[in-house]
Protein backbone atom coordinates (compact mmCIF):
# COMPACT_ATOMS: atom_id res chain seq x y z
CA UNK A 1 -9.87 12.47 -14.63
CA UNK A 2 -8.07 14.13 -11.36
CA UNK A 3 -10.10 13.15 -8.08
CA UNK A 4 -7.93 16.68 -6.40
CA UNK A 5 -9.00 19.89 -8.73
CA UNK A 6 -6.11 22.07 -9.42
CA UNK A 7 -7.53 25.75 -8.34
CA UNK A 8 -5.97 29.02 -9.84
CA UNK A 9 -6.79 31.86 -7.87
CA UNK A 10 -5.79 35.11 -9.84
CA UNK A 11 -6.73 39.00 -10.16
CA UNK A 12 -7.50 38.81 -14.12
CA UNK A 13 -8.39 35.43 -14.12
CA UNK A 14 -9.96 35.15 -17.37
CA UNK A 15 -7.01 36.25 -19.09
CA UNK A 16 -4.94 32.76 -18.09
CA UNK A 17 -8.11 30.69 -19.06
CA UNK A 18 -6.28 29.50 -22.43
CA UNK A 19 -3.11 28.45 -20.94
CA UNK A 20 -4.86 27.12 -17.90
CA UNK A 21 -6.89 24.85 -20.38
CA UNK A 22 -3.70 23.83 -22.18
CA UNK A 23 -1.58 23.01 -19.00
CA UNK A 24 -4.49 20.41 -18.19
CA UNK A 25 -5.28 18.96 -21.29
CA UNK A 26 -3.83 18.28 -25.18
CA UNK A 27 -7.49 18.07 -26.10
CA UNK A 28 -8.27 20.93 -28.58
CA UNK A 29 -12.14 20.89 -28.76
CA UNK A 30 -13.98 22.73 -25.62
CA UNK A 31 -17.64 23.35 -24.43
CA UNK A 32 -18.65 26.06 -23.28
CA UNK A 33 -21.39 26.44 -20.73
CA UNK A 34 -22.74 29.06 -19.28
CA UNK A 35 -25.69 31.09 -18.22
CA UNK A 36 -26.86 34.21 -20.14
CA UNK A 37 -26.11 37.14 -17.35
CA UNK A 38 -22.22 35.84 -17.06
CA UNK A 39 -21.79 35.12 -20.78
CA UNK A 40 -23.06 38.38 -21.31
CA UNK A 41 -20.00 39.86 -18.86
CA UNK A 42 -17.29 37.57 -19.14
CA UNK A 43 -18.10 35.07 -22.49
CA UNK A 44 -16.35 36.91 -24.76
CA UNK A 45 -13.04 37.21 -23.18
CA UNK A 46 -13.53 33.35 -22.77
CA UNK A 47 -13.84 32.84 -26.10
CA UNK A 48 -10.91 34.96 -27.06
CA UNK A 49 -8.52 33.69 -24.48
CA UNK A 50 -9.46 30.05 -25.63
CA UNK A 51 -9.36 31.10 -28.74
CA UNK A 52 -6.18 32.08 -28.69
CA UNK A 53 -4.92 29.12 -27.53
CA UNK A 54 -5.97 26.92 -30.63
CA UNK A 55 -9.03 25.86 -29.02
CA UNK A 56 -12.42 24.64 -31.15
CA UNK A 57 -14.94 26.14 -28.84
CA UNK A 58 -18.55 25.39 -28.79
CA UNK A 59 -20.70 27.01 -26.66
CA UNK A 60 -24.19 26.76 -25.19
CA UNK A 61 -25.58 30.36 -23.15
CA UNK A 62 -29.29 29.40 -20.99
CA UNK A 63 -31.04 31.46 -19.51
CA UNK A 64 -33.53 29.66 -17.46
CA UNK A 65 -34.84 30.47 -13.67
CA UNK A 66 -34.55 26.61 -12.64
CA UNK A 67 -31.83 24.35 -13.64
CA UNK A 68 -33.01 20.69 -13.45
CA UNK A 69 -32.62 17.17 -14.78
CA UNK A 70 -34.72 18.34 -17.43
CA UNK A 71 -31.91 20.82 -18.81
CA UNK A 72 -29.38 18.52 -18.38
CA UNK A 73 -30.82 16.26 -20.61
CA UNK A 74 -31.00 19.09 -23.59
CA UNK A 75 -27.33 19.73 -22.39
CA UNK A 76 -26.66 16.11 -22.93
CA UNK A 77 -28.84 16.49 -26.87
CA UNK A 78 -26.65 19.59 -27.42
CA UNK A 79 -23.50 17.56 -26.70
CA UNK A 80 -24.31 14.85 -28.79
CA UNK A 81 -25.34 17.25 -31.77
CA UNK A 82 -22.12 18.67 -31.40
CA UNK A 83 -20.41 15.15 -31.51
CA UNK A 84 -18.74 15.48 -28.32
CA UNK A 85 -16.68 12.77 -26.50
CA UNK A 86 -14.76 11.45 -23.78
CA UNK A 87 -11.40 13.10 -25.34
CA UNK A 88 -12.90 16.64 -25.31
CA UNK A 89 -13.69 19.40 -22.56
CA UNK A 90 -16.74 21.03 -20.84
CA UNK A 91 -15.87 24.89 -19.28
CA UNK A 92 -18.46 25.96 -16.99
CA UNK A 93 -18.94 29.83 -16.50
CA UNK A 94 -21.72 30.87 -14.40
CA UNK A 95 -23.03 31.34 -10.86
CA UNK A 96 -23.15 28.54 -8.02
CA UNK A 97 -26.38 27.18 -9.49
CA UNK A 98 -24.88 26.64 -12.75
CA UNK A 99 -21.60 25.68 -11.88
CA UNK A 100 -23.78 22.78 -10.27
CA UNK A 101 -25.67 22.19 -13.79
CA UNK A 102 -22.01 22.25 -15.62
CA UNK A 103 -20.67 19.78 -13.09
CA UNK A 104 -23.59 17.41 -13.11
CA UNK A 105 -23.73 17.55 -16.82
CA UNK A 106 -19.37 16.82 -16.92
CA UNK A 107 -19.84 13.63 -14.83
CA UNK A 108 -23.02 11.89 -16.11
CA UNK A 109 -22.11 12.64 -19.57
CA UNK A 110 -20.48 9.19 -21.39
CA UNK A 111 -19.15 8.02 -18.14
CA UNK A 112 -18.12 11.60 -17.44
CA UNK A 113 -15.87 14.68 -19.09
CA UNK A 114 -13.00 16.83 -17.71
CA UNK A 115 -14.30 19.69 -16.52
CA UNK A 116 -13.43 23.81 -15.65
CA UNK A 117 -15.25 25.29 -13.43
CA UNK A 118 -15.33 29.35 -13.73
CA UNK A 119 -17.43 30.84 -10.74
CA UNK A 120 -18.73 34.13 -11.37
CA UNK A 121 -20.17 34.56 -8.27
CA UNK A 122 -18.76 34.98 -4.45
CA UNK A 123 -20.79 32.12 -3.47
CA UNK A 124 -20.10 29.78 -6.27
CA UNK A 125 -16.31 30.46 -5.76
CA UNK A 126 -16.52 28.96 -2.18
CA UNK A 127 -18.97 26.43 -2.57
CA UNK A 128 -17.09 25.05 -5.45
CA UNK A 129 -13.92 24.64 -3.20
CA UNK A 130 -15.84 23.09 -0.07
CA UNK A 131 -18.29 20.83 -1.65
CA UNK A 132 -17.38 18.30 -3.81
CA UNK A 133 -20.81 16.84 -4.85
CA UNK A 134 -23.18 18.65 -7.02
CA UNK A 135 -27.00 18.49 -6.74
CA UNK A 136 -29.61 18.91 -9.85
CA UNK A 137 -33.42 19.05 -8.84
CA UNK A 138 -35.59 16.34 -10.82
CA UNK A 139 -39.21 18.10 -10.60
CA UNK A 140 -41.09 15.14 -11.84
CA UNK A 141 -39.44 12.83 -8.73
CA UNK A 142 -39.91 16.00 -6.27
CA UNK A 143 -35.97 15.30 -5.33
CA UNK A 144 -32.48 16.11 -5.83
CA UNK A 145 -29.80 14.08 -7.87
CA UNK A 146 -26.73 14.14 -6.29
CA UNK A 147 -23.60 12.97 -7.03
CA UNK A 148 -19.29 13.63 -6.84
CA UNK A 149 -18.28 15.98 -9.35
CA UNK A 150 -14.60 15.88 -9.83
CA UNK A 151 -13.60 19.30 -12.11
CA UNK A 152 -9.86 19.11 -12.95
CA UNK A 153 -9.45 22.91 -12.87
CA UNK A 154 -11.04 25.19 -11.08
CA UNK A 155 -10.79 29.21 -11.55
CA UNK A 156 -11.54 32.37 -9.54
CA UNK A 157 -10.99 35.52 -11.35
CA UNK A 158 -10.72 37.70 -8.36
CA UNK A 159 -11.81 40.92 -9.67
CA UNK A 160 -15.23 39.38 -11.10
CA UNK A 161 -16.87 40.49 -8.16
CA UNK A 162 -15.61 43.69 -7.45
CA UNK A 163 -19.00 44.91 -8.24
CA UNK A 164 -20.92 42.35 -5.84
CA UNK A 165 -24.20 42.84 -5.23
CA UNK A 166 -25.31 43.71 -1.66
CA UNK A 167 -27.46 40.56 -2.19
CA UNK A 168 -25.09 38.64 -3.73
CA UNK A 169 -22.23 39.60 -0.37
CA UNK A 170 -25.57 38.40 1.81
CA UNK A 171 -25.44 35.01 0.45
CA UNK A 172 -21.94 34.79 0.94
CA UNK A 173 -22.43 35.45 4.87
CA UNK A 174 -25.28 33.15 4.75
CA UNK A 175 -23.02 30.34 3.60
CA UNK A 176 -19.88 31.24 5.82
CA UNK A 177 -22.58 30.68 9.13
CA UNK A 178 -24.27 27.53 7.59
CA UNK A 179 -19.89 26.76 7.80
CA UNK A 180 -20.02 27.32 10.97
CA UNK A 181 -18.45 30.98 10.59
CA UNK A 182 -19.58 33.50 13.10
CA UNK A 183 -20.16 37.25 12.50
CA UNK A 184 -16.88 38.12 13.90
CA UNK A 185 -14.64 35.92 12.15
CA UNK A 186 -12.16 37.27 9.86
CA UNK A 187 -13.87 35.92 6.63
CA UNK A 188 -17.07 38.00 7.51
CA UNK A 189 -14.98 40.95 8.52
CA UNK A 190 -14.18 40.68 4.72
CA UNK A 191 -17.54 40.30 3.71
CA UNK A 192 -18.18 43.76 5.70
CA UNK A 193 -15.91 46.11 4.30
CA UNK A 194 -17.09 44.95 1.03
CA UNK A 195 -20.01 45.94 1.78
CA UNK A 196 -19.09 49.43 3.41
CA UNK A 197 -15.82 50.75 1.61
CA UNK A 198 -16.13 50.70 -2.23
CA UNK A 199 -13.88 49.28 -4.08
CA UNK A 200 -12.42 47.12 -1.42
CA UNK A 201 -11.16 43.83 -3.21
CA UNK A 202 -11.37 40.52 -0.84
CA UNK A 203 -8.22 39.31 0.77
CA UNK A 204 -8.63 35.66 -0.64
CA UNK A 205 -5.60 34.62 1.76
CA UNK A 206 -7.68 35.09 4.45
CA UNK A 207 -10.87 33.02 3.26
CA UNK A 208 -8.73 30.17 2.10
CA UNK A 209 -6.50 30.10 5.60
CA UNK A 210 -9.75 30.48 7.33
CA UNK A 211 -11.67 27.55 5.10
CA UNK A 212 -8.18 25.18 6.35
CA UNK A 213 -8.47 26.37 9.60
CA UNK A 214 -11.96 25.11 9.85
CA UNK A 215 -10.93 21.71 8.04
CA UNK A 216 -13.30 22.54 4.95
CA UNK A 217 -9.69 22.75 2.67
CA UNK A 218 -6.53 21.41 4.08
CA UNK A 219 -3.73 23.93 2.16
CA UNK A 220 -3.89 27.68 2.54
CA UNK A 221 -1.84 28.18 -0.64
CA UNK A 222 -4.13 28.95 -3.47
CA UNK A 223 -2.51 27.90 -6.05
CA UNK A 224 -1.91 24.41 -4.45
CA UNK A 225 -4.19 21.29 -5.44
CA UNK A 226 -7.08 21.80 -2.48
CA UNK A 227 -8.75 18.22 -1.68
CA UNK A 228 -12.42 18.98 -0.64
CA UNK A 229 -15.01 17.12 2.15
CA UNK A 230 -18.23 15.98 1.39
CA UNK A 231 -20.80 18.74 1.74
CA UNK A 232 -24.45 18.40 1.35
CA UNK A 233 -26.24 22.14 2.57
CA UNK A 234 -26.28 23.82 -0.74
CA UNK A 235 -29.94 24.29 -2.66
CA UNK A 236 -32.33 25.37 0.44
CA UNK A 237 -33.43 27.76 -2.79
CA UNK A 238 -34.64 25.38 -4.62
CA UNK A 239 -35.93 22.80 -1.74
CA UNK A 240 -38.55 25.94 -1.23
CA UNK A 241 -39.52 25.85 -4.97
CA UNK A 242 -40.56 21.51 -5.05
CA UNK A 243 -42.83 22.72 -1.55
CA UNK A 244 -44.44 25.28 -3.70
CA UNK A 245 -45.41 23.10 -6.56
């Protein structure tokens, strides 16, 4: 597997999933993970688009408030049902939290599979490209898992949040300041008129120049192979639920 994910940014996305799959790999058999809310919106167009492309897709929707070591482990029965091995693919398609289960899942699996990652939310789409570990909560332990996830693709679909939530856009400004981002950088500028002007689609150009200029990505092309730091301020969310239980 690629150590340096290769990250397609595109308006329509989805649509260049297939061939995006194919330029990485000659593999023809593909998992599909995701989580019920963005299967529900995007999964089907997936499916065709891999479809298309001669792929044998499986796929696996959850729908579960938590995801932990527990549901990796009937990720990792569902794989093995499904016979799947080192040769063949896992495609994540969720938000930030599963985008974490999909690339904890890729690595631990048989010594670890290749891996897309297709964030469906604002957050997951920059977390994915500044953090290169994921992190899994074990509730029996009271702990995280953590480890390096190494996805060889990674792809935003720029108009999948067109229709962002005003919490969803409050998450993203949460992260951009845990960054290091104040209110009157450019990036939450962005973040702003989404919020105020409808329909305004994020300039991507400027969060990706902004993420180099801070060091968190070194290339401000998007389309260019973007290496990644190590990261470790994601899950606050779920610290809150092990102090609760």
């Amino acid at each position: 597997m690629n150590n340096v994910p290769k990250i397609m940014v595109k308006s329509e996305g989805i649509a260049a999933i297939g061939s995006y799959a194919a330029s990485l790999w000659s593999t023809r058999k593909i998992v599909l993970l995701s989580d019920k809310k963005s299967f529900d919106a995007e999964g089907a167009k997936v499916l065709q688009y891999l479809t298309i492309m001669g792929f044998d897709v499986q796929t696996l929707v959850l729908n579960e408030p938590l995801y932990t070591t527990a549901i990796a482990n009937l990720v990792y029965q569902f794989l093995s049902d499904q016979k799947i091995t080192k040769e063949n693919v896992i495609v994540g398609l969720g938000d930030e939290f599963l985008c974490q289960l999909s690339g904890y899942v890729a690595e631990n699996y048989l010594g670890g599979l290749p891996l897309i990652q297709i964030p469906t939310t604002l957050r997951g789409q920059l977390s994915l490209c500044t953090d290169n570990y994921v992190h899994l909560l074990n509730l029996e332990a009271r702990t995280f898992h953590s480890l390096q996830s190494k996805p060889e693709g990674i792809l935003i679909d720029t108009n999948m949040i067109d229709a962002s939530s005003e919490n969803s856009l409050k998450v993203a400004q949460e992260f951009l300041l845990a960054k290091g981002f104040p209110q009157s950088h450019m990036c939450q500028h962005e973040l702003c008129k989404k919020r105020r002007i409808e329909g305004h689609q994020i300039d991507y150009t400027t969060f990706f120049s902004e993420l180099a200029d801070k060091n968190l990505i070194p290339n401000r092309l998007t389309n260019h192979d973007i290496r990644t730091p190590i990261l470790r301020d994601t899950h606050k969310k779920w610290l809150s639920l092990i102090k609760r239980r």
